[in-house]
C-alpha atoms as a PDB file:
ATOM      1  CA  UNK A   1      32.036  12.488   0.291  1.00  0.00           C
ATOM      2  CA  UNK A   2      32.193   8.928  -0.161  1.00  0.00           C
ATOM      3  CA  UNK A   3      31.209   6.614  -2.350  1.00  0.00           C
ATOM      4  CA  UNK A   4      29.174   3.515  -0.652  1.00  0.00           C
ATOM      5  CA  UNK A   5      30.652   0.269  -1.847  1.00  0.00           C
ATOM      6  CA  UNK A   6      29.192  -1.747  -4.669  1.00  0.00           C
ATOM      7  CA  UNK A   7      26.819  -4.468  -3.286  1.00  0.00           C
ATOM      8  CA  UNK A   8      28.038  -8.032  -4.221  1.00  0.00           C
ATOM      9  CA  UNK A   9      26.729  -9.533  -7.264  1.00  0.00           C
ATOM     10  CA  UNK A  10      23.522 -12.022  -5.582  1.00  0.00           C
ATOM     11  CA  UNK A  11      21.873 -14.198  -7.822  1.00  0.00           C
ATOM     12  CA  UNK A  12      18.349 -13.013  -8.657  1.00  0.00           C
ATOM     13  CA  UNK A  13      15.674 -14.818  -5.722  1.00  0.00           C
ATOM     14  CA  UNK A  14      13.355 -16.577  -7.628  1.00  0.00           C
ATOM     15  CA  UNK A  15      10.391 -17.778  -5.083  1.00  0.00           C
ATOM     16  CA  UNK A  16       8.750 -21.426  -5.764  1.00  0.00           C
ATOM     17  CA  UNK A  17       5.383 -20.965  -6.911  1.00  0.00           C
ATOM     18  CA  UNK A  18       4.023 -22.178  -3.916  1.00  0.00           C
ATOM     19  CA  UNK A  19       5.357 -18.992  -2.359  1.00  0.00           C
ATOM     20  CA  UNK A  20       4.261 -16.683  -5.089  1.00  0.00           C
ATOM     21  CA  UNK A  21       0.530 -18.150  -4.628  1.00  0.00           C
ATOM     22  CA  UNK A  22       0.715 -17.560  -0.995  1.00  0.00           C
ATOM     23  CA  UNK A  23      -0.920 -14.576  -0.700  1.00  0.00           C
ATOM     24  CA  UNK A  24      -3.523 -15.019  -3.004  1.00  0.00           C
ATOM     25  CA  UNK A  25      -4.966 -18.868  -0.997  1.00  0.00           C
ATOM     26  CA  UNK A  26      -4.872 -16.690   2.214  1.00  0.00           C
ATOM     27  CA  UNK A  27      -6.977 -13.545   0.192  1.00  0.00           C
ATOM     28  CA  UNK A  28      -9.338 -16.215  -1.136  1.00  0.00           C
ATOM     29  CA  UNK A  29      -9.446 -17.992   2.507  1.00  0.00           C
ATOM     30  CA  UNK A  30     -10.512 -14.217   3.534  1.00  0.00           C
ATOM     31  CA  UNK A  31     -13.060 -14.335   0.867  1.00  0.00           C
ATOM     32  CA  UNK A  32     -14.514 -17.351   1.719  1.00  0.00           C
ATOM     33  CA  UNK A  33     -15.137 -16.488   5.150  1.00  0.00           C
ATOM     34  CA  UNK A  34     -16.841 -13.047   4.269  1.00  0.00           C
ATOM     35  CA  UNK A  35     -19.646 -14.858   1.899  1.00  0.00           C
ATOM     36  CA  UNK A  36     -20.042 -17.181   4.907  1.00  0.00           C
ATOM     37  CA  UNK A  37     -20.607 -14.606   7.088  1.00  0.00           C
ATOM     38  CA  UNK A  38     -22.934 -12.406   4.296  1.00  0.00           C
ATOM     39  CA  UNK A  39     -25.168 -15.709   3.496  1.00  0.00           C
ATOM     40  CA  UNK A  40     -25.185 -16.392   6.954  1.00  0.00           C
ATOM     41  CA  UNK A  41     -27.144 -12.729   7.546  1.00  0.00           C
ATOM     42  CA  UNK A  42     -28.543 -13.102   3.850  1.00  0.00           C
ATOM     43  CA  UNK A  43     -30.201 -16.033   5.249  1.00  0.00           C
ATOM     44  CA  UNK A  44     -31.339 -15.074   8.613  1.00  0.00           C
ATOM     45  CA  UNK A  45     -32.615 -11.718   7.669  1.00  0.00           C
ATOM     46  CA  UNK A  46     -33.256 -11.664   4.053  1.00  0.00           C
ATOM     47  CA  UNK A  47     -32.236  -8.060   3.938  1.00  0.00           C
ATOM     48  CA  UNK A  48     -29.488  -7.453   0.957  1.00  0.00           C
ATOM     49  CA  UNK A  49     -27.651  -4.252   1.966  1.00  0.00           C
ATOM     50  CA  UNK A  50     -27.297  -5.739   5.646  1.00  0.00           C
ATOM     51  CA  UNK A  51     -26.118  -9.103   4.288  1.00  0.00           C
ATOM     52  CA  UNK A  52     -23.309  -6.863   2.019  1.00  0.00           C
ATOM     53  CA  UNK A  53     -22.215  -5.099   4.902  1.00  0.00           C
ATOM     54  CA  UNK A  54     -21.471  -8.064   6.998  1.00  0.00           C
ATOM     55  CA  UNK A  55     -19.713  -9.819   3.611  1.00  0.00           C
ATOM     56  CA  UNK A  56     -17.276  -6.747   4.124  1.00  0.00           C
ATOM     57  CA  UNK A  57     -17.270  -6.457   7.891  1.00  0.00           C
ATOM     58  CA  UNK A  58     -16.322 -10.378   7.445  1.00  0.00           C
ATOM     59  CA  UNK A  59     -13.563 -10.075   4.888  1.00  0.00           C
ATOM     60  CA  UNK A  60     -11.690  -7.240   6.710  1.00  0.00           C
ATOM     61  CA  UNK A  61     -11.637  -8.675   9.875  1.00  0.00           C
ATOM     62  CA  UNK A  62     -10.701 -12.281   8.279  1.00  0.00           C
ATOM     63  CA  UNK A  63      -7.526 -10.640   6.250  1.00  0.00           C
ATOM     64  CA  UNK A  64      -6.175  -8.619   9.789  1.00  0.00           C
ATOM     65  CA  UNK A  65      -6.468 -11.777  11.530  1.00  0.00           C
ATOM     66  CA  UNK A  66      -4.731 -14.043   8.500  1.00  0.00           C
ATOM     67  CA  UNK A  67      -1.804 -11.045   8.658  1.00  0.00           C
ATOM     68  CA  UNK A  68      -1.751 -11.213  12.430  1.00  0.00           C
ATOM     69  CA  UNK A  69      -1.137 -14.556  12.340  1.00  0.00           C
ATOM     70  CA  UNK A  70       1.389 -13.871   9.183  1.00  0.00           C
ATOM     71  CA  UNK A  71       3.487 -11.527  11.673  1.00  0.00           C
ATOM     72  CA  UNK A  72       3.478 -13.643  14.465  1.00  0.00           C
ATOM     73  CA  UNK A  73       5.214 -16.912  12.653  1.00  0.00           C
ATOM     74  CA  UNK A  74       8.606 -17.941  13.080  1.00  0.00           C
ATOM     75  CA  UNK A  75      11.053 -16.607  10.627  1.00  0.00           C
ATOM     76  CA  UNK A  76      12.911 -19.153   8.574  1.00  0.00           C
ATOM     77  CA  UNK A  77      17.059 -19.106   8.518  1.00  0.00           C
ATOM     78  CA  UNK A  78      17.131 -17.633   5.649  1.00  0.00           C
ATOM     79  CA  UNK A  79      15.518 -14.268   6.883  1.00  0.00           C
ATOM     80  CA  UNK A  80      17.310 -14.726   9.916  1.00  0.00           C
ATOM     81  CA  UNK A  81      20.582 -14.868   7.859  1.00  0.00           C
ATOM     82  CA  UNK A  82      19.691 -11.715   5.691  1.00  0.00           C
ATOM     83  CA  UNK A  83      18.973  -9.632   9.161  1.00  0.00           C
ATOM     84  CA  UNK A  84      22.460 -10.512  10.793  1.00  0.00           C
ATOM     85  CA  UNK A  85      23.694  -8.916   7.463  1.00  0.00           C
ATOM     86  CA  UNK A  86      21.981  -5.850   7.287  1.00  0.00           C
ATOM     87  CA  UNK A  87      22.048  -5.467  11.026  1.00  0.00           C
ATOM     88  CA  UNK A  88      26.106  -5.037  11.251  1.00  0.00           C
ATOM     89  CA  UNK A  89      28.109  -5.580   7.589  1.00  0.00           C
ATOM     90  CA  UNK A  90      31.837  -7.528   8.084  1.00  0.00           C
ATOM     91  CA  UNK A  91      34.101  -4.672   7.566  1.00  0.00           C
ATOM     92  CA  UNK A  92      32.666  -2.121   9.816  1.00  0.00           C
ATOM     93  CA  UNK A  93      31.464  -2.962  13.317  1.00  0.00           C
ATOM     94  CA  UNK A  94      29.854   0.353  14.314  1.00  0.00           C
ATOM     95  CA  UNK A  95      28.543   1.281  10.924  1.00  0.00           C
ATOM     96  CA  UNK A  96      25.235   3.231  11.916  1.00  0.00           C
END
């Protein structure tokens, strides 16, 4: 058998830290919009187990549609770049 090739030697990726606290503003955006929703029922029904469940329902449903939205962006160049590479390498043209 063969041996694969060595990768190249790539500088390490470091993101900015606007990148790296990406996720966590949209999983506190998801937050936010469950208590709204659970002190929105806390209020109009003044039951506590109801107003928890709707704090959940309301934070699920929030982070699907925050990673629906994630999915359905535009990639930048630089993923675009990085998929033309691992989609057909330069030496061998019908590598899968």
């Amino acid at each position: 058998m063969t041996q694969p090739p060595e990768p190249a030697n790539q500088e390490p990726v470091t993101p900015s830290r606007r990148d790296r606290l990406k996720p966590l503003e949209l999983i506190g955006f998801s937050v936010v919009l469950g208590l709204f929703a659970g002190l929105v029922v806390l209020m109009a029904t003044r039951d506590l187990i109801l107003a928890a469940v709707f704090l959940g329902i309301g934070f699920i449903v929030s982070i699907m549609m925050v990673a629906l939205v994630g999915l359905g962006g535009k990639p930048s160049q630089e993923d675009i770049d990085a998929r033309k590479d691992l989609q057909r390498p330069d030496d061998k043209p019908n590598w899968h």
